[in-house]
Protein backbone atom coordinates (compact mmCIF):
# COMPACT_ATOMS: atom_id res chain seq x y z
CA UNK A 1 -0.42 19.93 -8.03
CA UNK A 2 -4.00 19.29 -8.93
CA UNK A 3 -6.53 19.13 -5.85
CA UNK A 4 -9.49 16.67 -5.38
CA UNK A 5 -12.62 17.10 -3.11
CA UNK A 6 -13.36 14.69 -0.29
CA UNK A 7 -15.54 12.78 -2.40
CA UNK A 8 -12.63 12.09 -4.23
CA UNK A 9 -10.86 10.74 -1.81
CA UNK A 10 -13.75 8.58 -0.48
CA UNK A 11 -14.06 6.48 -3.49
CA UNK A 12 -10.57 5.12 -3.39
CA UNK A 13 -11.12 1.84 -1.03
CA UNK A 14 -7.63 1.26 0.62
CA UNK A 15 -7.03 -1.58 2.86
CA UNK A 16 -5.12 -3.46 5.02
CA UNK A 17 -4.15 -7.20 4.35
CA UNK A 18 -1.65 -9.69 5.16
CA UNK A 19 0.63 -11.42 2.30
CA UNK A 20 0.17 -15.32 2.12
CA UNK A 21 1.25 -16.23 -0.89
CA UNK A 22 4.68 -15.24 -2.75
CA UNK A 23 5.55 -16.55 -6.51
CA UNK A 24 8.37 -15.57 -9.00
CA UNK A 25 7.36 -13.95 -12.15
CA UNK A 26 9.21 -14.97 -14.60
CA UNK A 27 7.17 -13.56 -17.83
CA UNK A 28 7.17 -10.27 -16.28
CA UNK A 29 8.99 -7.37 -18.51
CA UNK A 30 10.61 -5.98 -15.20
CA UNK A 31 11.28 -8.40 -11.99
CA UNK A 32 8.44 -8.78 -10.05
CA UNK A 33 6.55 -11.60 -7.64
CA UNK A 34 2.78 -12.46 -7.65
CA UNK A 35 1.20 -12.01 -4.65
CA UNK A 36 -1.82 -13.20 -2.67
CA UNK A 37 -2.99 -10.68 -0.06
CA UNK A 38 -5.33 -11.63 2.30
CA UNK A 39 -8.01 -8.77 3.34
CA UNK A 40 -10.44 -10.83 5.58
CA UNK A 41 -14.09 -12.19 5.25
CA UNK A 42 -15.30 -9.16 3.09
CA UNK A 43 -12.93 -9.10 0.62
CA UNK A 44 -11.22 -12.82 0.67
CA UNK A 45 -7.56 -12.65 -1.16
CA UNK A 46 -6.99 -11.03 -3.81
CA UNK A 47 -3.65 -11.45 -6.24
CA UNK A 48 -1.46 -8.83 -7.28
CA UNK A 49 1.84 -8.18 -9.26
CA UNK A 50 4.52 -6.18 -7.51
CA UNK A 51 8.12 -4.72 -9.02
CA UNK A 52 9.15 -5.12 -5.49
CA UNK A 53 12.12 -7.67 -5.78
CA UNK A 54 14.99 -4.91 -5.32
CA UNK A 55 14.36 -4.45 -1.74
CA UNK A 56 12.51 -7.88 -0.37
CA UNK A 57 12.83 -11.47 -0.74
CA UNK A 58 9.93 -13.79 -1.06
CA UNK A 59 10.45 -15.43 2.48
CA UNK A 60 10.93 -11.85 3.82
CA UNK A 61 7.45 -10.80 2.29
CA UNK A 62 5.13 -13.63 3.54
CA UNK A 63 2.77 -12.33 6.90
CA UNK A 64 3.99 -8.56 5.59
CA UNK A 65 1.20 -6.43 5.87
CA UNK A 66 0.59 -4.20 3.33
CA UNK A 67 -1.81 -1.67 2.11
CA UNK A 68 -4.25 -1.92 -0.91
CA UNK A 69 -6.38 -0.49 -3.39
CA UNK A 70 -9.28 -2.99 -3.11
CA UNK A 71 -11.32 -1.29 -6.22
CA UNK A 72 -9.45 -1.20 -9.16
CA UNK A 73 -10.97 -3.60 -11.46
CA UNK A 74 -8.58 -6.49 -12.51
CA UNK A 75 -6.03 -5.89 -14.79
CA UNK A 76 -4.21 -8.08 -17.20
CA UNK A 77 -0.43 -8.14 -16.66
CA UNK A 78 0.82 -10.83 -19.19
CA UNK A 79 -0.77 -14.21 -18.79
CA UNK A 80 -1.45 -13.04 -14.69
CA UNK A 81 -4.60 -11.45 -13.77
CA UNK A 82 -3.88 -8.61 -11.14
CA UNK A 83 -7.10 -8.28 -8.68
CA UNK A 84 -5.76 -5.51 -6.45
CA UNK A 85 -2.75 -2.28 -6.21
CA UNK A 86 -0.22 -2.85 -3.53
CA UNK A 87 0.88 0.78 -2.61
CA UNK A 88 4.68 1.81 -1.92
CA UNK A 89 6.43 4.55 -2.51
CA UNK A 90 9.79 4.74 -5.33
CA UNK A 91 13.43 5.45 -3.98
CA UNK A 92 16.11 7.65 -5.96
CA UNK A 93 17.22 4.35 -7.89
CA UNK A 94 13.64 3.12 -8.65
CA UNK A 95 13.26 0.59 -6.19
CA UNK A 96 10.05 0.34 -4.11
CA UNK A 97 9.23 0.58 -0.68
CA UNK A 98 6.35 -0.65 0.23
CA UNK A 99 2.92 0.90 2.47
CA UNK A 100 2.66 -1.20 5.42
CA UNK A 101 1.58 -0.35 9.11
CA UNK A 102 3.41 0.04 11.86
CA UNK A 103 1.01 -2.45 14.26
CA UNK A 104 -0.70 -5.38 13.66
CA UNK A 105 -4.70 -4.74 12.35
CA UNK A 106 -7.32 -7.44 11.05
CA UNK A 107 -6.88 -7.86 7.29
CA UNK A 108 -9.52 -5.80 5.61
CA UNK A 109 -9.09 -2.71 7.89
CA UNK A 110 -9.77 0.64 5.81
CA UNK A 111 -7.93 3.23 5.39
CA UNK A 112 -9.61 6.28 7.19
């Protein structure tokens, strides 16, 4: 496993933020929803695409929070422009499960 310095580390802006907005995605190759993710005055929402509909429902995802790399820049994902990287971690079968915290924090909270 290849090490990185602090530095490293430091430029990788992860964040917390709250999920307010859940759509199918229809066009995508593999199942996924687009989100909206809130992360607070700084940051406003952002959208993302997630391969996340093994394990959670749309109804079951809205007020989820979730962590966030903030500083990607966007990326095209079909005809949806993805803003932000909602972090989880794969399963044995390939499903997701996603980063989220284990108390309630104000949207935009950085990782530390």
């Amino acid at each position: 496993m290849d090490t990185i310095e602090w530095d490293d580390f430091q430029k990788v802006d992860i964040r917390v933020g709250t999920i307010v907005e859940v759509d199918d995605f229809p066009e995508a190759r593999r199942p996924a929803y687009k989100l909206k993710v809130d992360f607070g005055m700084e940051i406003g929402i952002k959208k993302s695409s997630a391969q996340i509909t093994d394990l959670y429902s749309a109804d079951s995802l809205l007020g989820k929070q979730v962590l966030a790399v903030v500083n990607f820049p966007p990326k095209q994902i079909g005809p949806f422009m993805s803003e932000c990287l909602v972090t989880g971690f794969h399963q044995e079968d390939g499903s997701v499960v996603l980063s989220t915290v284990d108390m309630k924090l104000p949207n935009g909270a950085k990782l530390a």
